[in-house]
Structures are given as structure tokens and as C-alpha cells.
C-alpha atoms as a PDB file:
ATOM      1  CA  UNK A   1     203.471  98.958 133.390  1.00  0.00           C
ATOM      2  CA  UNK A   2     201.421  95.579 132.987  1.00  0.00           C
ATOM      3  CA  UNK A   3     199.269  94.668 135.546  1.00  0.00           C
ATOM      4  CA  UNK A   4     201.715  91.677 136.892  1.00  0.00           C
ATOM      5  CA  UNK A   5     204.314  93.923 137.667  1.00  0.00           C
ATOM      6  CA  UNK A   6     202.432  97.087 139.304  1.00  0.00           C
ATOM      7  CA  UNK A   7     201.225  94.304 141.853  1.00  0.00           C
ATOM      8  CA  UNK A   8     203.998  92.896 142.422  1.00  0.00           C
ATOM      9  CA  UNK A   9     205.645  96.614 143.032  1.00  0.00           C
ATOM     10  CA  UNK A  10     202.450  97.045 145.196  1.00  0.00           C
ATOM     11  CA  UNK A  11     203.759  94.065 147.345  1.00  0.00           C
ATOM     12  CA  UNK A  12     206.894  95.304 147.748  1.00  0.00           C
ATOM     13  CA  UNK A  13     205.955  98.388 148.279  1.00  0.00           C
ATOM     14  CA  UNK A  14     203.545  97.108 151.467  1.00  0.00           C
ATOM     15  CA  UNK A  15     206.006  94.600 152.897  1.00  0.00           C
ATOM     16  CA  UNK A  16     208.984  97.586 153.245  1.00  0.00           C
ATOM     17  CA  UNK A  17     206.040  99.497 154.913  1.00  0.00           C
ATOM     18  CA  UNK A  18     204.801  97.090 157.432  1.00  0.00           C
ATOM     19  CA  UNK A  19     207.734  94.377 157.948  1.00  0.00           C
ATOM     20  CA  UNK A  20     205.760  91.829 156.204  1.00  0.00           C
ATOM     21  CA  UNK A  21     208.502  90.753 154.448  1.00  0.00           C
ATOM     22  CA  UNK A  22     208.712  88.209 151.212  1.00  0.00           C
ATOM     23  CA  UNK A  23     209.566  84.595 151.804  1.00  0.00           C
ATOM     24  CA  UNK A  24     207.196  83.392 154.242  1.00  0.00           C
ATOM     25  CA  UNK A  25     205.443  80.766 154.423  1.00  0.00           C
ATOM     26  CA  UNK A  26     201.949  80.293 153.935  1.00  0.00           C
ATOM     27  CA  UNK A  27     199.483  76.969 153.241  1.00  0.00           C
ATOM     28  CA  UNK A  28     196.953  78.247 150.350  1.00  0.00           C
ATOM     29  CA  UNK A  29     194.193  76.127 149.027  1.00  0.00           C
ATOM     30  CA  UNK A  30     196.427  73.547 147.369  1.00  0.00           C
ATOM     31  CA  UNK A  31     198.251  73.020 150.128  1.00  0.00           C
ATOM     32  CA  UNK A  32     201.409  74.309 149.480  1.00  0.00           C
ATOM     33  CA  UNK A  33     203.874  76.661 151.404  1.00  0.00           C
ATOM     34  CA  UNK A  34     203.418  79.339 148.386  1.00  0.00           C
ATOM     35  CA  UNK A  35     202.874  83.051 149.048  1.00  0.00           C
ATOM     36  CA  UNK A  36     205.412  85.336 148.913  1.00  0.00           C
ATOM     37  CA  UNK A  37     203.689  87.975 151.311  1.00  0.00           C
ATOM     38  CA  UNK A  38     202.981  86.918 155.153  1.00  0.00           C
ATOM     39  CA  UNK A  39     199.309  88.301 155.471  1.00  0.00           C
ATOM     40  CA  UNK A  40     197.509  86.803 158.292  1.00  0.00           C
ATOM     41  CA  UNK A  41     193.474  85.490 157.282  1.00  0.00           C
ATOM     42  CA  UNK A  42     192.885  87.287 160.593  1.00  0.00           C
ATOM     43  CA  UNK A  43     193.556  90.685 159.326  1.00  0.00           C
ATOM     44  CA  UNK A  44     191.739  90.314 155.896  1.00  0.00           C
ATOM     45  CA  UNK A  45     188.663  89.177 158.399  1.00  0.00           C
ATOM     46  CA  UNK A  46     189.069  91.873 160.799  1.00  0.00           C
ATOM     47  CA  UNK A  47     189.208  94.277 157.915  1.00  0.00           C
ATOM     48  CA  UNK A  48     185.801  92.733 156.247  1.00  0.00           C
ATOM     49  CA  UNK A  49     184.638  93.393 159.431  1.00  0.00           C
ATOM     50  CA  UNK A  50     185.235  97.022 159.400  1.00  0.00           C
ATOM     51  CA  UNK A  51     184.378  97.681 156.035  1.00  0.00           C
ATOM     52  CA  UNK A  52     180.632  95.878 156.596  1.00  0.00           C
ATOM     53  CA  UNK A  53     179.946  98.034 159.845  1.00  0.00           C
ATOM     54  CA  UNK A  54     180.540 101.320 157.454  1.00  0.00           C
ATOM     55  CA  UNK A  55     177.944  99.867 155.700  1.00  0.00           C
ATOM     56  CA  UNK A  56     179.337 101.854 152.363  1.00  0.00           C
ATOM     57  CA  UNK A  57     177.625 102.005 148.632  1.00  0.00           C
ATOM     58  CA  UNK A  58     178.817  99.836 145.639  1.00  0.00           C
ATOM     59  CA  UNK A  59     181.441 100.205 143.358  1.00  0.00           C
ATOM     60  CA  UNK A  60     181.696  99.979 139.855  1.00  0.00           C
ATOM     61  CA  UNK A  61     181.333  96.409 139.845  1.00  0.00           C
ATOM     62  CA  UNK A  62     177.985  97.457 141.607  1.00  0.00           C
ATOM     63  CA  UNK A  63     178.472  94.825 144.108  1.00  0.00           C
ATOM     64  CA  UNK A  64     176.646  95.991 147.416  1.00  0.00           C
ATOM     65  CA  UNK A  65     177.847  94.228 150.763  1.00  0.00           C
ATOM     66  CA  UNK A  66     175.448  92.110 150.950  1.00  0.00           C
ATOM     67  CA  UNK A  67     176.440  90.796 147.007  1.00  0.00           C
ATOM     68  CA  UNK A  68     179.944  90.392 148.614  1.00  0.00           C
ATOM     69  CA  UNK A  69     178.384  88.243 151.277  1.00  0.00           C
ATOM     70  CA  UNK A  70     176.789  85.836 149.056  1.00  0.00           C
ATOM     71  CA  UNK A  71     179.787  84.215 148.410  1.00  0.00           C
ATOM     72  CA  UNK A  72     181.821  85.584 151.719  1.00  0.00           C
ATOM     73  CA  UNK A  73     184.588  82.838 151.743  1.00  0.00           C
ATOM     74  CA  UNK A  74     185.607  82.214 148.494  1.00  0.00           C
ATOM     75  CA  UNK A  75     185.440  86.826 147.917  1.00  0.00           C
ATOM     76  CA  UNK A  76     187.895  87.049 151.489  1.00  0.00           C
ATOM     77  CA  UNK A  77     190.108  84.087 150.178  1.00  0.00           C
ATOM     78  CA  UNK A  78     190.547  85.791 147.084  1.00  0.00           C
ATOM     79  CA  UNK A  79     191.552  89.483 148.420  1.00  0.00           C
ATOM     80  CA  UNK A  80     193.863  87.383 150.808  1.00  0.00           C
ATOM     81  CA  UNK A  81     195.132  85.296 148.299  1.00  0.00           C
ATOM     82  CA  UNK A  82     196.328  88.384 145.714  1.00  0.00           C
ATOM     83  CA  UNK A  83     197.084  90.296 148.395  1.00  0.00           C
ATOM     84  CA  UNK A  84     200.025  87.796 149.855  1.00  0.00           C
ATOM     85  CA  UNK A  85     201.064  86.854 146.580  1.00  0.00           C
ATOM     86  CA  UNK A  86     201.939  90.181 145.595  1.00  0.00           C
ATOM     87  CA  UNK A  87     199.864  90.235 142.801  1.00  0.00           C
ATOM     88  CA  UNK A  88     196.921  92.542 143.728  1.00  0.00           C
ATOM     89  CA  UNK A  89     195.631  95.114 141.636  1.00  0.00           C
ATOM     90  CA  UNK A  90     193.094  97.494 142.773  1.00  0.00           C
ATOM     91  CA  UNK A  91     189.945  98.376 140.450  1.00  0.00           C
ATOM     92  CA  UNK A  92     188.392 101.314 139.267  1.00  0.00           C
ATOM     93  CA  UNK A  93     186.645 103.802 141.577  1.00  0.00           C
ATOM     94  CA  UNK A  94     182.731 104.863 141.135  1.00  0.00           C
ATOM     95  CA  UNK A  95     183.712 108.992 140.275  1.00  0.00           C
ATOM     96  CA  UNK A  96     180.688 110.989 142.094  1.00  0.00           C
ATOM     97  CA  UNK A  97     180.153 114.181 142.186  1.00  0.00           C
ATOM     98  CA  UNK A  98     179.238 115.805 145.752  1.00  0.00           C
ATOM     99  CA  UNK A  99     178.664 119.371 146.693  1.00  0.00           C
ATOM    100  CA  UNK A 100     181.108 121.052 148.442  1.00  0.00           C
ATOM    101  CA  UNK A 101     179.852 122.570 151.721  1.00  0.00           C
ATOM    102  CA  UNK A 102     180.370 126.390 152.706  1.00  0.00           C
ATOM    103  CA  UNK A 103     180.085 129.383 150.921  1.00  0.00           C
ATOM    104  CA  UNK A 104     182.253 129.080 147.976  1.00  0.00           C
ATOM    105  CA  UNK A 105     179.486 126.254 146.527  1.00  0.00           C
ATOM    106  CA  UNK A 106     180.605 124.221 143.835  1.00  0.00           C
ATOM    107  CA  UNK A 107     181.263 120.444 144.161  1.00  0.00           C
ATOM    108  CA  UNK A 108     183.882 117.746 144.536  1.00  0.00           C
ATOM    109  CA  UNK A 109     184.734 114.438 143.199  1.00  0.00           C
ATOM    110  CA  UNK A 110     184.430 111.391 145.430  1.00  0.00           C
ATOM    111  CA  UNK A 111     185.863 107.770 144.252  1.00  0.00           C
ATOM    112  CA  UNK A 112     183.995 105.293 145.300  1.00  0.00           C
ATOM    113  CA  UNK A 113     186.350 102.135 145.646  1.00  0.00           C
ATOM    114  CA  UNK A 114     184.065  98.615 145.307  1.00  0.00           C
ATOM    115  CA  UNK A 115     183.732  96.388 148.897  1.00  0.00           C
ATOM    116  CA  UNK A 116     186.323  94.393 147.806  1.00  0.00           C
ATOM    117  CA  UNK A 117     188.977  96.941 147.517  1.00  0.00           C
ATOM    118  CA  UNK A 118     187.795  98.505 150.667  1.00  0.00           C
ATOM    119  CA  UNK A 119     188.354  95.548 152.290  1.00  0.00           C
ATOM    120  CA  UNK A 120     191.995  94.972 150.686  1.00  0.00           C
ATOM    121  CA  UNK A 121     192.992  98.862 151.670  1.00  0.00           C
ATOM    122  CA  UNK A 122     191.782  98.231 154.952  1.00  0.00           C
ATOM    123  CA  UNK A 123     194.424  95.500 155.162  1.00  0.00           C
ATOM    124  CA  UNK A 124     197.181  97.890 153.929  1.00  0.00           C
ATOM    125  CA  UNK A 125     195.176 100.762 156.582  1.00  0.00           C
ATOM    126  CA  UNK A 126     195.608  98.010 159.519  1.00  0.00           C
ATOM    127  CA  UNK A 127     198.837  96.866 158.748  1.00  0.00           C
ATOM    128  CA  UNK A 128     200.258 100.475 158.168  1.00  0.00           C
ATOM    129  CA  UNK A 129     198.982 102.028 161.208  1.00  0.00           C
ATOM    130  CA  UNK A 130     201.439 100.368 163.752  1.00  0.00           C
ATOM    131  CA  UNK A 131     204.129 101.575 162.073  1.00  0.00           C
ATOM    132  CA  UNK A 132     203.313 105.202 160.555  1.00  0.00           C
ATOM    133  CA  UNK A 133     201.305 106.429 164.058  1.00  0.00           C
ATOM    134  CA  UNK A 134     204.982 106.950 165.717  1.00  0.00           C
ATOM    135  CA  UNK A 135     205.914 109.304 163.327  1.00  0.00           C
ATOM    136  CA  UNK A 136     202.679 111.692 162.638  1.00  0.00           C
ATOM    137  CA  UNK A 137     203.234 115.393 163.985  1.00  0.00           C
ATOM    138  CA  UNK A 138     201.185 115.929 166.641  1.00  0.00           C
ATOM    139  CA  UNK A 139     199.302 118.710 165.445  1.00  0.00           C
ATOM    140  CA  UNK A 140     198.114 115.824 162.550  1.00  0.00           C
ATOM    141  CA  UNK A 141     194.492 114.804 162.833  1.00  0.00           C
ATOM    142  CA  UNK A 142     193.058 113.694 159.364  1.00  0.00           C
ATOM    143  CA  UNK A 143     192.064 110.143 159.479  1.00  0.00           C
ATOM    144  CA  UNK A 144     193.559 108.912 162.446  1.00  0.00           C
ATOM    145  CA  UNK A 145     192.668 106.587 164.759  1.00  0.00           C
ATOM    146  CA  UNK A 146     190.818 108.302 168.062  1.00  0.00           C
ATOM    147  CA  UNK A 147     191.470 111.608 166.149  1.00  0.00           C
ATOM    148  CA  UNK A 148     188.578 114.207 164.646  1.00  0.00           C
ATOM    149  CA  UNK A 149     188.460 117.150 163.176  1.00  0.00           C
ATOM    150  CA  UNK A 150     186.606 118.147 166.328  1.00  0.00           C
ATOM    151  CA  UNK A 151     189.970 117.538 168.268  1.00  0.00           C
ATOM    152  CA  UNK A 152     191.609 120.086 165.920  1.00  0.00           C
ATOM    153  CA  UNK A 153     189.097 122.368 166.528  1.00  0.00           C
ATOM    154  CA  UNK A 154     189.720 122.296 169.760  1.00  0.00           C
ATOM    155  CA  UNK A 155     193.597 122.753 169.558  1.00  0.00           C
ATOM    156  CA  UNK A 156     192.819 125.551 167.274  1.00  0.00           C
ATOM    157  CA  UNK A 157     190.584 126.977 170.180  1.00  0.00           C
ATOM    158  CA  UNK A 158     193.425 126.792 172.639  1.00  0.00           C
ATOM    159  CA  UNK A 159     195.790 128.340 170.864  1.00  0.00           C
ATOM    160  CA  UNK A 160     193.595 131.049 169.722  1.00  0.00           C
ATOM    161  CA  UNK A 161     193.814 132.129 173.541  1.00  0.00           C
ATOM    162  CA  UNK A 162     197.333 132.664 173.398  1.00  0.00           C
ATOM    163  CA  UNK A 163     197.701 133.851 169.547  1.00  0.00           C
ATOM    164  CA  UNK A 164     196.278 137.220 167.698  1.00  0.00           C
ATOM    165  CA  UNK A 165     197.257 135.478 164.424  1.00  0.00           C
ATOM    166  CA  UNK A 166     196.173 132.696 161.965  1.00  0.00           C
ATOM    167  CA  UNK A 167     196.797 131.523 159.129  1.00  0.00           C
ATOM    168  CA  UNK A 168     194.369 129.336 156.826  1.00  0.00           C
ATOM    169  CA  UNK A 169     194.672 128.019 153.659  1.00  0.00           C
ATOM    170  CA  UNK A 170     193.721 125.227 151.495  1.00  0.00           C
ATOM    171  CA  UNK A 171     195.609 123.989 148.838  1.00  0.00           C
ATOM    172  CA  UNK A 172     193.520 123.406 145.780  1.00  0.00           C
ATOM    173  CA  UNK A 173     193.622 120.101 143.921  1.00  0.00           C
ATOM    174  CA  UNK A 174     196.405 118.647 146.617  1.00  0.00           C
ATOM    175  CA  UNK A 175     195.857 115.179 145.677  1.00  0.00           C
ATOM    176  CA  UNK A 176     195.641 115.024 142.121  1.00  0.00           C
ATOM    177  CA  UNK A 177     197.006 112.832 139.723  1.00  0.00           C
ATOM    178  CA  UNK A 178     200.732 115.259 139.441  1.00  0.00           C
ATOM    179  CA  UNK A 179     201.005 115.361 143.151  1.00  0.00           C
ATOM    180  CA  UNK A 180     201.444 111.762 143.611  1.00  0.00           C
ATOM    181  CA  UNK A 181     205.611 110.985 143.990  1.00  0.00           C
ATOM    182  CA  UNK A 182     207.435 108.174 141.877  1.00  0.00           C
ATOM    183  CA  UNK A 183     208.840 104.981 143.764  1.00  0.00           C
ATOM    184  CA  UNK A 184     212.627 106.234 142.556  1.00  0.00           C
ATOM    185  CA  UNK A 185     211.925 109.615 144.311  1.00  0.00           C
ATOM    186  CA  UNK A 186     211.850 108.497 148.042  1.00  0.00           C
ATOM    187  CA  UNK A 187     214.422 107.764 150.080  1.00  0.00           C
ATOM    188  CA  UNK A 188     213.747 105.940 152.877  1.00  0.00           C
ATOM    189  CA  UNK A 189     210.612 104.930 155.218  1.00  0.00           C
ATOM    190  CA  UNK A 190     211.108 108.418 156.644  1.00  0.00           C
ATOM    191  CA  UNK A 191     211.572 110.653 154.270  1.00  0.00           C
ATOM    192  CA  UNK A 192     208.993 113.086 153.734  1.00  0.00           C
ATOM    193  CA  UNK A 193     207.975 111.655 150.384  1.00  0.00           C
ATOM    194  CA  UNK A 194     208.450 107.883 151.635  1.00  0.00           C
ATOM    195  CA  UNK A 195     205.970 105.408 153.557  1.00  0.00           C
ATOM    196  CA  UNK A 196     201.929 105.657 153.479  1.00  0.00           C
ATOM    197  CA  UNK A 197     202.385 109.173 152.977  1.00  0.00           C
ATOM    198  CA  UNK A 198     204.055 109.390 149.919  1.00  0.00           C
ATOM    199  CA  UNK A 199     205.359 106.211 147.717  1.00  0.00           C
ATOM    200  CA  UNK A 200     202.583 103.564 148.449  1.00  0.00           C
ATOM    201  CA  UNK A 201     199.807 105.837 147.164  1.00  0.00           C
ATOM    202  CA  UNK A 202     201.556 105.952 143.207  1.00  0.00           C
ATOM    203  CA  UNK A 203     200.901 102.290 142.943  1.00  0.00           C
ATOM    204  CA  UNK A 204     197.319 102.447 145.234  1.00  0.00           C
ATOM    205  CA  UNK A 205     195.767 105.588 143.419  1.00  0.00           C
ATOM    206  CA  UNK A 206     192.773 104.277 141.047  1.00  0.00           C
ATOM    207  CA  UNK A 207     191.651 104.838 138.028  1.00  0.00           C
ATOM    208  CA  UNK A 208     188.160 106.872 137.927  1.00  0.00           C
ATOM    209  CA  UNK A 209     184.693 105.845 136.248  1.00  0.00           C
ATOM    210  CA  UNK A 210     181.465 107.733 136.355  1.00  0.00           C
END
């Protein structure tokens, strides 16, 4: 799939998931009514914003926050511009190796998107969250928004109260490459493969370098 066509499928992918829908208007640098994607400057700022208080490493581009800041306008104008013309493509991650905690030892890989993709999936993140928060389970805590893994150990210390069972597990290598669904296999915003869950991560998910 060229690279023209995987954005534009990453467009349409984000407007069915947030109701930013084609066919809006919006003035660009030229001057013209343009994009095909209503994405508000605000949000690409607000994300920036976010992104810069994590204060995270480079990516492979090796471009640190404060390289992004350099040229701060013209870097923000571009992630909004790609992003609401449906033709953004996301880089590479950095592939780094971290050690996995506990007693089983070994380590992990960790991608490392570059600031400018963090800022762009923050975007996606911000617009998303509105829309998927309603239909979580409850019992979900992984990166929500006023949510910890504290909080689930604190459900789980509830319920141990009332339960002489439990069952833990941990699927190895969830989230690799074969795990990720195909656009033609969902079926809806809520089905279980649909939505920020399922469908928008074939077209997000990155390449890796070391």
C-alpha cells in the first residue's frame, strides 16, 4: 500500500472514530478552504503541550524537544496540515530494549515514536477519548484518563475480601505484529475488533529501528 493511500485510509479511519468528518472547511496557508479533515490548530497545540511536559527522548530522526522547538510553528503547522488532509504517515519508532521487571528477568522492546509523531497521536489520543471512554468496561484501567494501575490494585484488594479465587495471566506477545485486525474485519464502531481498540491501530502501528 503506497504511502498516499495508507494516509488517506488513516484519515478515514480517524474521522469515523471521532466525527471529524471529510468536507470541512478549513483556511491553510494559501488561503484556501482546502482540507478534507476538520482538525482544530487548538488541539494540535494542546497536544504539543502535553507531549513537551512528558519531556520524552528522541526518535529516530533524533530530534529532542527542544530541536522541535527551534522551528515550533512551521513543525505544528505541518503535523496539522497532514493530519487534516488525510495524508499523514507516521515514522519509524527508536526499538529499545528495556529490562523487564520481576522475577522472570529478561527484557522488552520499547518503540520510541519521534516528538512529532507523539504530538500527532496525541491528536488522535485527544480526539478519541470523548468518544471511546463511554464504552470501556469498568474493570478497564490501562491508560486511561484519572485511571492507574494503583486503582486496579485496589479493586483487586476489594474483591480479594469477598473471593478465595484468582486468576492471573498474561498473554505473551499480545500486541505483535499478527494480533493487529484488518480494516475489512470490523464491523462497526462497536464491535469488539472496531474503534481505537482494534481497526485504527493496523494503519497507526510503526515500523521499528534500532
Amino acid at each position: 500500500m503506497g504511502v498516499e493511500r495508507r494516509g488517506r485510509l488513516i484519515g478515514e479511519l480517524f474521522a469515523r472514530a471521532t466525527g471529524i468528518v471529510p468536507g470541512g472547511d478549513v483556511v491553510g496557508k494559501s488561503g484556501l478552504a482546502e482540507k478534507s479533515f476538520v482538525i482544530p490548530k487548538q488541539l494540535v497545540w494542546e497536544a504539543y503541550q502535553r507531549v513537551k511536559a512528558n519531556n520524552g527522548a528522541a526518535g529516530v530522526d533524533r530530534q529532542s524537544i527542544a530541536d522541535f522547538e527551534v522551528d515550533l510553528k512551521n513543525n505544528l503547522y505541518k503535523i496539522w496540515n497532514r493530519m487534516s488532509s488525510g495524508t499523514y504517515f507516521p515514522p519509524p519508532v527508536m526499538a529499545v530494549e528495556i529490562p523487564k521487571t520481576g522475577n522472570g528477568g529478561g527484557t522488552r522492546m520499547l518503540g520510541v515514536p519521534t516528538v512529532a509523531d507523539r504530538v500527532a497521536q496525541t491528536v488522535a489520543a485527544l480526539a478519541l477519548q470523548a468518544r471511546t471512554e463511554s464504552i470501556f468496561h469498568p474493570d478497564s484501567y490501562g491508560y486511561r484518563p484519572r485511571r492507574s494501575a494503583l486503582d486496579a490494585v485496589g479493586a483487586c484488594r476489594q474483591r480479594c475480601w469477598k473471593k478465595n479465587w484468582v486468576i492471573d495471566l498474561d498473554v505473551a506477545k499480545f500486541l505483535d505484529a499478527w494480533s493487529y485486525c484488518f480494516l475489512s474485519d470490523c464491523h462497526g464502531w462497536k464491535s469488539a475488533c472496531s474503534g481505537a481498540g482494534g481497526s485504527m491501530r493496523s494503519p497507526f502501528r510503526r515500523p521499528a529501528r534500532t
